[in-house]
N, C-alpha and C. Protein backbone atom coordinates (compact mmCIF):
# COMPACT_ATOMS: atom_id res chain seq x y z
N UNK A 1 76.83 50.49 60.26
CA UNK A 1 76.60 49.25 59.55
C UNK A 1 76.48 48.11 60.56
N UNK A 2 75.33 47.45 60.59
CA UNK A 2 75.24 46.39 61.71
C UNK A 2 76.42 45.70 61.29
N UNK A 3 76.56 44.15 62.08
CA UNK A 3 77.17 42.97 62.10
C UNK A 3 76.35 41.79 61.82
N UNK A 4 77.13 41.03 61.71
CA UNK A 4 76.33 39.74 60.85
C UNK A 4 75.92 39.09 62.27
N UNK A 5 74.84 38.72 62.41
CA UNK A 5 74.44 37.76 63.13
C UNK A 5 74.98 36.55 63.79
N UNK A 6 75.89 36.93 64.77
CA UNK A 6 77.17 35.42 65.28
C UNK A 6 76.30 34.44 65.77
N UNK A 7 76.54 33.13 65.50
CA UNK A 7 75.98 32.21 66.67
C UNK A 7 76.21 32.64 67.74
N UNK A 8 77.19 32.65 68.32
CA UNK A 8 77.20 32.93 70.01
C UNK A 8 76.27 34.18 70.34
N UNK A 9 75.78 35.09 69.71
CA UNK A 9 74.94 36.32 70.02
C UNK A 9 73.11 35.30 69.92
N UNK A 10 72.99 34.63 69.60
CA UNK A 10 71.74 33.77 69.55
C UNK A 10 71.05 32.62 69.75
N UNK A 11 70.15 31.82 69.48
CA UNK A 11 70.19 30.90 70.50
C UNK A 11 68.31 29.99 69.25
N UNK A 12 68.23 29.00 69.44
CA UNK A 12 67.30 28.79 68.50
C UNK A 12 66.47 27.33 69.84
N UNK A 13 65.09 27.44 69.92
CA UNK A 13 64.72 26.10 70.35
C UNK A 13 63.25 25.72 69.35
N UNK A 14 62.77 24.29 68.88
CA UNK A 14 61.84 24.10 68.41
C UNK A 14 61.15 22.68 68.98
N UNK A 15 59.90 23.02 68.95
CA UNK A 15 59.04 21.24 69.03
C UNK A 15 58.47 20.93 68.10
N UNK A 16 58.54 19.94 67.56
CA UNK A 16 57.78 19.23 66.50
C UNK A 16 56.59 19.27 66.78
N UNK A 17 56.19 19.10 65.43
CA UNK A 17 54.53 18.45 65.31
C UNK A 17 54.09 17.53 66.10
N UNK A 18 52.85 18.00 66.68
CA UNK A 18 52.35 16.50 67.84
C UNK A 18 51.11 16.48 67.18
N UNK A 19 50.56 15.30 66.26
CA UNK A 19 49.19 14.98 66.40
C UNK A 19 48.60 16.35 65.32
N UNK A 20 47.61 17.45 65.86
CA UNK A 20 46.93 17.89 64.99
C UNK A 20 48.09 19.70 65.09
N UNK A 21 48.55 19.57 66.28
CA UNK A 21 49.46 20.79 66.95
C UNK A 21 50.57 20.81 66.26
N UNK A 22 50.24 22.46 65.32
CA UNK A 22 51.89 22.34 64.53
C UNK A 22 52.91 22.91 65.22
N UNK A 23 54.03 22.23 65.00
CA UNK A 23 55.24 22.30 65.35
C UNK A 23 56.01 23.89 65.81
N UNK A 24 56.30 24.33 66.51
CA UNK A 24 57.23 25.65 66.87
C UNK A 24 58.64 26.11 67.22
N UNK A 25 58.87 26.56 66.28
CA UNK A 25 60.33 27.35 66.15
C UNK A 25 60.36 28.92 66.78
N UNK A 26 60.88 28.67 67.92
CA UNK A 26 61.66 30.12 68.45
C UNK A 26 63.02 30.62 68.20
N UNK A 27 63.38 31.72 67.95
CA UNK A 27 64.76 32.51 67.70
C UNK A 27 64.74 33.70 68.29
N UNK A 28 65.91 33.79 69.14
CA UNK A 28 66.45 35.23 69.32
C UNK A 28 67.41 35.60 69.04
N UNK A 29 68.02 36.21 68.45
CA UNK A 29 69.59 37.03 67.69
C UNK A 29 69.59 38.48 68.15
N UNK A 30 70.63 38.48 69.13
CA UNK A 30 71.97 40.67 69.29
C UNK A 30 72.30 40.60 67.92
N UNK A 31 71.63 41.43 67.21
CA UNK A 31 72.52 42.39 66.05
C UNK A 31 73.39 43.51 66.93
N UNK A 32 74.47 43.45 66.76
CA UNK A 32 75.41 44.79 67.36
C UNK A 32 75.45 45.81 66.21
N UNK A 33 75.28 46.98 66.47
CA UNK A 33 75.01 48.01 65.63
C UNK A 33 74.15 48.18 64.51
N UNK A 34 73.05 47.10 64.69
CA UNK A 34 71.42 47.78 63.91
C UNK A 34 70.94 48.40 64.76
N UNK A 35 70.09 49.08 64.03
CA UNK A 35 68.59 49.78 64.27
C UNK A 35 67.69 48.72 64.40
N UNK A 36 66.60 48.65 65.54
CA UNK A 36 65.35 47.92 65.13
C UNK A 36 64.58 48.21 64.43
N UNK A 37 64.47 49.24 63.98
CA UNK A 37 63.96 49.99 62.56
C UNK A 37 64.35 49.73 61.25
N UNK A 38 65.46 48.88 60.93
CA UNK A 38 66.11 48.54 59.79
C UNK A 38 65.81 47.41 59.24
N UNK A 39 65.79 47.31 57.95
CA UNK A 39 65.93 45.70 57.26
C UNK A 39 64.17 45.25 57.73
N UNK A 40 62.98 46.23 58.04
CA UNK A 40 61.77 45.68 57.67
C UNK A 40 61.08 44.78 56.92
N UNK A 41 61.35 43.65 56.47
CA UNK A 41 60.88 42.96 55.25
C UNK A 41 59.74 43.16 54.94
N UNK A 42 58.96 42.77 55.53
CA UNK A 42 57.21 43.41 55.10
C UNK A 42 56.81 44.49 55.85
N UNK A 43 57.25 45.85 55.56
CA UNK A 43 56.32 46.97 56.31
C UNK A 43 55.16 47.06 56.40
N UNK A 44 54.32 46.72 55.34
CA UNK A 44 52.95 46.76 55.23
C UNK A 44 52.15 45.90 56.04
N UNK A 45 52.74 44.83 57.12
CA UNK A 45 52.48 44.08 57.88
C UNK A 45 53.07 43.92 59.23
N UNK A 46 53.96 45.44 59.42
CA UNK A 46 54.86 45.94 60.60
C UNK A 46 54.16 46.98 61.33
N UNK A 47 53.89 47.03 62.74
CA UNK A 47 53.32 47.44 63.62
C UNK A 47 54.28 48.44 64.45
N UNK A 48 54.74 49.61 65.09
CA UNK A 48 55.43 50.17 66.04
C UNK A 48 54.80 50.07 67.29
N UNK A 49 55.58 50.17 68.71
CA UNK A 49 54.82 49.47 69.55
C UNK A 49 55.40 49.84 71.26
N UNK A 50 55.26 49.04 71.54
CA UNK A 50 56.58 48.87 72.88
C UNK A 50 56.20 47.70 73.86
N UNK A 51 57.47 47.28 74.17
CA UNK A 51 57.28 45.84 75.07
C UNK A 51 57.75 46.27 76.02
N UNK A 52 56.89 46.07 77.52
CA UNK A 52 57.54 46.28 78.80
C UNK A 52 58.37 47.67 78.89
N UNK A 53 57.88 48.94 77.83
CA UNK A 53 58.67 50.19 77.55
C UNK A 53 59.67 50.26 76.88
N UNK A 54 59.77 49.22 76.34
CA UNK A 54 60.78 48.77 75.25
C UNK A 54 60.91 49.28 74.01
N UNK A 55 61.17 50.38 73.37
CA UNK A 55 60.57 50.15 71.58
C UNK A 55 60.58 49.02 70.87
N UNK A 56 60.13 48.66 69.97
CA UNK A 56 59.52 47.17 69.10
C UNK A 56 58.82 47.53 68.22
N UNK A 57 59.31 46.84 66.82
CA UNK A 57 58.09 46.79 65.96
C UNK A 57 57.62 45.36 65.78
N UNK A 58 56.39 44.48 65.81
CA UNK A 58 55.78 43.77 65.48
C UNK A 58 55.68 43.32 63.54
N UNK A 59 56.34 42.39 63.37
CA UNK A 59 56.20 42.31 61.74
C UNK A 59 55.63 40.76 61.89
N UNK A 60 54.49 40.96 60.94
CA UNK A 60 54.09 39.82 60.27
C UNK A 60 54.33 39.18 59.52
N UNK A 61 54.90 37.83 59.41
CA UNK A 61 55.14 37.29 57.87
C UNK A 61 56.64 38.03 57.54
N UNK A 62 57.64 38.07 58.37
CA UNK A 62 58.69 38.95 57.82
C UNK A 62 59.92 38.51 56.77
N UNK A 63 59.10 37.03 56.81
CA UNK A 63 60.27 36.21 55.48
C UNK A 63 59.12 36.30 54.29
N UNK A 64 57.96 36.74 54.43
CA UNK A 64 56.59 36.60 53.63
C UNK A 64 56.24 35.23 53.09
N UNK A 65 56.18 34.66 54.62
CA UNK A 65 55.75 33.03 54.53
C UNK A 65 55.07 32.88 56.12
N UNK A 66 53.69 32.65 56.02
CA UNK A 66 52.85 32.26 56.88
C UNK A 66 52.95 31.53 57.86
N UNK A 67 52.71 31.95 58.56
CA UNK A 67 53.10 31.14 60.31
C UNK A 67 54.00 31.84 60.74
N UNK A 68 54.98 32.80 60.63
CA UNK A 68 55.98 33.92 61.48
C UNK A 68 55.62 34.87 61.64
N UNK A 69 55.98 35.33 62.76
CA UNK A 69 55.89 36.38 63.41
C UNK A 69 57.44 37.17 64.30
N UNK A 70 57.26 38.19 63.99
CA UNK A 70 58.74 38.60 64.66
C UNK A 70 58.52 39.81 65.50
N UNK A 71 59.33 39.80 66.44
CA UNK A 71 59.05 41.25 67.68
C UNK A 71 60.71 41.52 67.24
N UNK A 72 61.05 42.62 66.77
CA UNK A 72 62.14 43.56 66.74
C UNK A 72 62.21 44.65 67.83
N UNK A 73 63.34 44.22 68.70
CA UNK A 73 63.57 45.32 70.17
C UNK A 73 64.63 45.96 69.87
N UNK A 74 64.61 47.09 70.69
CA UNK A 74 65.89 48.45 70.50
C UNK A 74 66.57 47.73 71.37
N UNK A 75 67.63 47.78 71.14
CA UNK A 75 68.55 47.43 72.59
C UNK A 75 69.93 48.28 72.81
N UNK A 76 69.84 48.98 73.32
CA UNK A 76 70.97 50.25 73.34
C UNK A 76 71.26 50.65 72.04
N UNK A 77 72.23 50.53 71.47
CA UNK A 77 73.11 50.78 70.01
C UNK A 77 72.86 50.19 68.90
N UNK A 78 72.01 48.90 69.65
CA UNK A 78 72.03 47.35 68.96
C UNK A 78 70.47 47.08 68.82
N UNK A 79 70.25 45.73 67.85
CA UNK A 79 68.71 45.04 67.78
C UNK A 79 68.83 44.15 68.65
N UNK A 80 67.60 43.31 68.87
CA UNK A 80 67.38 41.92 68.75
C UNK A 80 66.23 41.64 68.45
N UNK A 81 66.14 40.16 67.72
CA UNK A 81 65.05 40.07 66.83
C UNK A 81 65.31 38.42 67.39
N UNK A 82 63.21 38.28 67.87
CA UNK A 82 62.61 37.51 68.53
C UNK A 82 61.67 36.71 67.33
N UNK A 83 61.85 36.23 66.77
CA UNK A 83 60.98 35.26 65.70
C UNK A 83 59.98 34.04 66.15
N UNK A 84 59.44 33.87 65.72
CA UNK A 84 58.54 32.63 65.98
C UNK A 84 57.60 31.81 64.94
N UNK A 85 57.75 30.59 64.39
CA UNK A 85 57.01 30.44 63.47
C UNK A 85 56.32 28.61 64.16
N UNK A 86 54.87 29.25 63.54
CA UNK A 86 54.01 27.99 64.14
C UNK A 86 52.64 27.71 62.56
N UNK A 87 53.17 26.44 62.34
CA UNK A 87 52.63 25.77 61.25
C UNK A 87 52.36 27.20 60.26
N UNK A 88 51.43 27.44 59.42
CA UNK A 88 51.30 28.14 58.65
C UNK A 88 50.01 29.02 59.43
N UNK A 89 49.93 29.13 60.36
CA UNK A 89 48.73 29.99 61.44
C UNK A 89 49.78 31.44 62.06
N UNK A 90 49.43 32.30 60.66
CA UNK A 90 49.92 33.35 61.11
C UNK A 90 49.79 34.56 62.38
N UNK A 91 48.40 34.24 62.60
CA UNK A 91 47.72 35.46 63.57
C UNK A 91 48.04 34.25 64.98
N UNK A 92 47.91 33.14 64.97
CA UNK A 92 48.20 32.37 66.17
C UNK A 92 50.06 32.57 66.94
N UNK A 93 50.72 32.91 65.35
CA UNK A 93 52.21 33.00 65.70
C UNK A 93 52.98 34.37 66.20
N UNK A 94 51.43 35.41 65.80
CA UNK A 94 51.97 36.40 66.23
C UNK A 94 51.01 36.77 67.93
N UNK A 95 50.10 35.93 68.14
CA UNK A 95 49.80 35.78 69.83
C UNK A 95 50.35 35.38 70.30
N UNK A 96 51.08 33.77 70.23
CA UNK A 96 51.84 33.39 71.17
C UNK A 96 53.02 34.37 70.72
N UNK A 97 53.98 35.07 70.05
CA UNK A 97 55.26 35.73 70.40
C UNK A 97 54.84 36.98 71.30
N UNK A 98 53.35 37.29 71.58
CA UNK A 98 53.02 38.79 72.13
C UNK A 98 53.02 38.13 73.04
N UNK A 99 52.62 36.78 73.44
CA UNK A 99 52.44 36.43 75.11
C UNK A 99 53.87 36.13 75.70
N UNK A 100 55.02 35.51 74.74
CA UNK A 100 56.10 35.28 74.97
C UNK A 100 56.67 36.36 74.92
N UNK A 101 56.98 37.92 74.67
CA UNK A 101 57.78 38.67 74.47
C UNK A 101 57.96 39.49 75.49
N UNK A 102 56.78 39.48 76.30
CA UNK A 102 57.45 40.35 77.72
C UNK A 102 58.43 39.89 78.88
N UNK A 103 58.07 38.24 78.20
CA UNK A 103 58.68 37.43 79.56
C UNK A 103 60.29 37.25 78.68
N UNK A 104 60.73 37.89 77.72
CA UNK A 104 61.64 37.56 77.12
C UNK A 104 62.87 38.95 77.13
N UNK A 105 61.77 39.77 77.01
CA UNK A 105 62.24 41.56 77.19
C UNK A 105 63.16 41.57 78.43
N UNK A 106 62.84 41.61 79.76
CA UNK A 106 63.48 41.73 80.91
C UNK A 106 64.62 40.90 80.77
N UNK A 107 65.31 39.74 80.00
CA UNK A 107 66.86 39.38 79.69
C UNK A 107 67.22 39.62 78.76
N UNK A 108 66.73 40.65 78.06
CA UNK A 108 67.54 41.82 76.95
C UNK A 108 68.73 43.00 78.10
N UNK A 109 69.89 43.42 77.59
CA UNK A 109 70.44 44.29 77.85
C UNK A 109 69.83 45.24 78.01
N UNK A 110 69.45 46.41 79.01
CA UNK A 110 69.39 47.62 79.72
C UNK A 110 69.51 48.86 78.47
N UNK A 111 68.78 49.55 77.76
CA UNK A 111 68.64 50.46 77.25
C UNK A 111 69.72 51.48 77.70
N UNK A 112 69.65 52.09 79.29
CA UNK A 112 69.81 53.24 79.67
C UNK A 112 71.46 53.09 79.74
């Protein structure tokens, strides 16, 4: 049975709206004892994958509201789940988290 999501396991930064550029919200949260396989909200818009050899699934829309995108990583025993939501431009929110997620992977905890 995972654990609830502690603040201290996560960390949140966002920029507002500038001008015509919508605004962006990043999140990363350690679930201790999920699966990254678990709690899929939209499968039908969930991808399997791998980051930097990482397992990951890619979910689109995983609150099923436009503009998020989420990268779900294995992390030993445990998840972590990388979110990102940018104005209501869904396919834009899930490029920038693919361009952001490798550089994010390597300060995840060690699999092995």
């Amino acid at each position: 049975m995972p654990g609830v999501a502690a603040p201290e396991h996560s960390c949140r930064t966002s920029k507002p709206t500038s001008g015509d550029t919508p605004g962006i919200d990043l999140g990363l949260v350690l679930q201790a004892g999920g699966n990254y396989r678990d709690n899929v909200n939209n499968p039908d818009k969930a991808s399997d994958g791998k980051v930097n050899g990482r397992p990951a699934i890619e979910e689109q829309e995983p609150l099923r509201a436009k503009g998020q995108c989420a990268i779900r990583f294995q992390v030993r025993n445990s998840r972590a789940l990388f979110s990102l939501t940018y104005g209501s431009d869904t396919a834009t929110a899930c490029k920038k988290i693919e361009e952001l997620a490798p550089k994010v992977e390597p300060l995840l905890p060690k699999n092995n």
